[in-house]
Structure formats: structure tokens, C-alpha cells
Protein backbone atom coordinates (compact mmCIF):
# COMPACT_ATOMS: atom_id res chain seq x y z
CA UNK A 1 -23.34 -42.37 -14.88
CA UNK A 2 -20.80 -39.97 -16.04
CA UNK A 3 -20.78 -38.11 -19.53
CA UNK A 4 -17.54 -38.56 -21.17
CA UNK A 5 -16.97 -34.79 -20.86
CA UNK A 6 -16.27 -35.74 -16.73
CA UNK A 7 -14.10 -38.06 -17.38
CA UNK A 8 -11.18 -36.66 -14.54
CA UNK A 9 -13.70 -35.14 -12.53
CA UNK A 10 -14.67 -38.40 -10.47
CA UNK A 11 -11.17 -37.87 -7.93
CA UNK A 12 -8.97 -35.22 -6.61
CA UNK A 13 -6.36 -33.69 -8.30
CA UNK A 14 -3.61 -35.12 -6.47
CA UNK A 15 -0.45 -33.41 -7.98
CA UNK A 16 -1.81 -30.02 -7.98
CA UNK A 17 -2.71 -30.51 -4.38
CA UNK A 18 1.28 -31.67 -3.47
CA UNK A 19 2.36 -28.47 -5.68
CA UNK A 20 0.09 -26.15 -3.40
CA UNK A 21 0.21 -27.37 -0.24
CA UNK A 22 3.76 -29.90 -0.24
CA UNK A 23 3.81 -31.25 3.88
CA UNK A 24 1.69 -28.24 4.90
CA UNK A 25 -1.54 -30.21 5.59
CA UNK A 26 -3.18 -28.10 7.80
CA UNK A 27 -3.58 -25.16 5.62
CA UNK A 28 -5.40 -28.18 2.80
CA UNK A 29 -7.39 -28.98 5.84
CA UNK A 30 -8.63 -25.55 6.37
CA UNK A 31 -8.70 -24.87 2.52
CA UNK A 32 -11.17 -28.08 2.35
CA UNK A 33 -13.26 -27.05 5.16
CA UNK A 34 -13.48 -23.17 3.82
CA UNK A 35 -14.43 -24.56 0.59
CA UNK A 36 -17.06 -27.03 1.86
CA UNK A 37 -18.80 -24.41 4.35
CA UNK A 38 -18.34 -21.21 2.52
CA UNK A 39 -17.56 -21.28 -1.41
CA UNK A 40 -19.86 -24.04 -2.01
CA UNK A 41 -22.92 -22.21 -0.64
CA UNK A 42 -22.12 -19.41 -2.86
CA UNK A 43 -22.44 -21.62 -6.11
CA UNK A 44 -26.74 -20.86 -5.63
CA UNK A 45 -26.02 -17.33 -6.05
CA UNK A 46 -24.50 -18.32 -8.96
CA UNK A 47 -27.10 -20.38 -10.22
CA UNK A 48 -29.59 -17.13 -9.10
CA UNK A 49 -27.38 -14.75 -11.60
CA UNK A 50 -27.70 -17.61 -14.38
CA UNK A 51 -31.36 -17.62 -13.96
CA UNK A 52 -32.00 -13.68 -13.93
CA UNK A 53 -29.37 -13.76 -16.77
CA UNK A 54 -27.41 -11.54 -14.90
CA UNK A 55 -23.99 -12.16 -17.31
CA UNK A 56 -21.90 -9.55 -15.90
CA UNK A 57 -22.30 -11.09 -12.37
CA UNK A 58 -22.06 -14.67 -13.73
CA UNK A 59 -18.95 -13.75 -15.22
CA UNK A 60 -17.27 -12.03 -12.32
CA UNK A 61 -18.74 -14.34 -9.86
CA UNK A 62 -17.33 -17.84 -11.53
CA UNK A 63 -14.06 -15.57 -11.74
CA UNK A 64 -14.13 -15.33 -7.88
CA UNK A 65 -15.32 -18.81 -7.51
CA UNK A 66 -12.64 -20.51 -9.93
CA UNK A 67 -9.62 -20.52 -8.03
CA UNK A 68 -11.03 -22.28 -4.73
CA UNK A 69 -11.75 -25.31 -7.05
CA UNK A 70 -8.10 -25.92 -7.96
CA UNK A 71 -7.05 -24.93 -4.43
CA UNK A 72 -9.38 -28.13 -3.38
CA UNK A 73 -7.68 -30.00 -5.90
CA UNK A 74 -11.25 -29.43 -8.05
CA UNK A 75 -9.08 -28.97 -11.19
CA UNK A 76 -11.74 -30.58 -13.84
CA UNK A 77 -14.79 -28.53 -12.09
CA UNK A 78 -12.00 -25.61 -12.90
CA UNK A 79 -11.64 -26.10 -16.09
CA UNK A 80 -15.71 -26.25 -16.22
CA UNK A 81 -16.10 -22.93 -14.39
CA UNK A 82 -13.71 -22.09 -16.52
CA UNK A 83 -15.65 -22.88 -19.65
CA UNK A 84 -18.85 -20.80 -18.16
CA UNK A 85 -17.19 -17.90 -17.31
CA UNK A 86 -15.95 -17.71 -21.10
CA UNK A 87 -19.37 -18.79 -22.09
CA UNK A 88 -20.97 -15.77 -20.73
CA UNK A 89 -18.09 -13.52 -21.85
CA UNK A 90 -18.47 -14.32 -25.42
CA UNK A 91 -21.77 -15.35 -26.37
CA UNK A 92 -23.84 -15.54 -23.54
CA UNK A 93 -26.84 -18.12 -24.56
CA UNK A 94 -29.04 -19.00 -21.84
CA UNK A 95 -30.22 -22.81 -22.68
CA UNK A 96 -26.06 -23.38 -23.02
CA UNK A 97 -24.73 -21.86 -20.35
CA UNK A 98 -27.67 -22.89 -18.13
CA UNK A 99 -26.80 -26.84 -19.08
CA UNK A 100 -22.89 -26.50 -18.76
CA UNK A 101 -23.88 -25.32 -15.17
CA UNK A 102 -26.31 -28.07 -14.33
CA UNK A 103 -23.43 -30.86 -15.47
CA UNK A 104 -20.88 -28.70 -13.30
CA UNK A 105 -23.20 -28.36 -10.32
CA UNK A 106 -24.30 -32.49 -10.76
CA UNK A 107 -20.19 -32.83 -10.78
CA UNK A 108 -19.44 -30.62 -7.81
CA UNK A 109 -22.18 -32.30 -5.70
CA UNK A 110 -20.45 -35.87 -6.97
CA UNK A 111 -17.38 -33.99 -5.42
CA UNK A 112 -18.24 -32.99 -1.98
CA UNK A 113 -18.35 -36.21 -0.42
CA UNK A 114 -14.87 -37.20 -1.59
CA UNK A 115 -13.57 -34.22 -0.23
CA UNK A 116 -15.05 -34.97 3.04
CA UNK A 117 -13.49 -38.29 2.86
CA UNK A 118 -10.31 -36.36 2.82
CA UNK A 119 -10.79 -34.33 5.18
CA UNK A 120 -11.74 -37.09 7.64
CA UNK A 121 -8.27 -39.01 6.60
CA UNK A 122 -6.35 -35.59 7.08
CA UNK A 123 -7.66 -35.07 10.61
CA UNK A 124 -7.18 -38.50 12.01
């Protein structure tokens, strides 16, 4: 079950994908797979900074991080990274930003296998 708050987040954004990428589908293919075998690993240092309550590198890591969601056509787990990253900027509480990052992780693992199912139709 979703929370209302991930309502958008259950498919690919398909327009922003068609604005990046147009006909050029292997650069989304290797955008996907860079995403799936490198940037997602990275989210448990992440989660590693949120628990030592490390703000300064929770802030400049979900900066990093951001981008490669919309690039996957991620653009509601953006928009959530997003909402961390000013989180920790501006008042950085750990019980909050701790649950906003448990909903975006529970959303980005909801994520990966529909991006594999992409992947899989882009390389037939």
C-alpha cells in the first residue's frame, strides 16, 4: 500500500525521459544500468550519514545523488531527495528526516524492478 504522499511514484516519468534522451536509447540504457549498479548502492551510505547524523554529508550527498533519479525518469523519488536534502539544510531533526528517508528508500526499492523491466524491453 502506498501513502498518498507517493502517489506518482508507482511508474516512470515518461516525458522527462523523451526530453532527456529523445531516440537516443542507448545512452537511457546505460543511464538505467549505471543507476541500478552504481548510484543505488550508494543510497546505504546515505542512510550511514543519516544515522551518525552526519548533516553536512547528508546534505551534499542527496545533492550528488538527486540528479541520477530524474535522469532514470525517478522524478517523484527527486522531488523526495529533494525534500531531505532541504530537510537537513534547514532544520535538521533526526526522527523526521530519518522517516522521509525510510518512505523514499521503501519507494526506490518499489522502483528498481520497474526499471529493470525497462531495461529488459530496451535491450530486446
Amino acid at each position: 500500500m502506498t501513502h498518498s504522499a507517493d502517489k506518482g511514484i508507482e511508474q516512470l516519468d515518461r516525458a522527462r525521459l523523451l526530453q532527456l534522451y529523445e531516440d537516443d536509447t542507448e545512452t537511457l540504457i546505460s543511464s538505467i544500468e549505471m543507476f541500478l549498479d552504481e548510484v543505488v548502492p550508494a543510497f546505504q551510505v546515505l542512510e550511514n550519514l543519516i544515522e551518525k547524523q552526519e548533516w553536512t554529508g547528508v546534505t551534499a550527498m542527496t545533492h550528488q545523488l538527486r540528479p541520477w533519479l530524474g535522469m532514470v525518469g525517478l522524478t517523484g523519488l527527486e522531488q523526495q531527495l529533494e525534500a531531505i536534502e532541504r530537510l537537513t539544510k534547514e532544520n535538521p531533526h533526526y526522527e523526521m528526516i530519518q522517516n522521509a528517508y525510510r518512505n523514499f528508500i521503501e519507494n526506490l526499492e518499489h522502483m528498481q524492478p520497474v526499471l529493470k523491466t525497462e531495461l529488459q524491453q530496451l535491450t530486446k
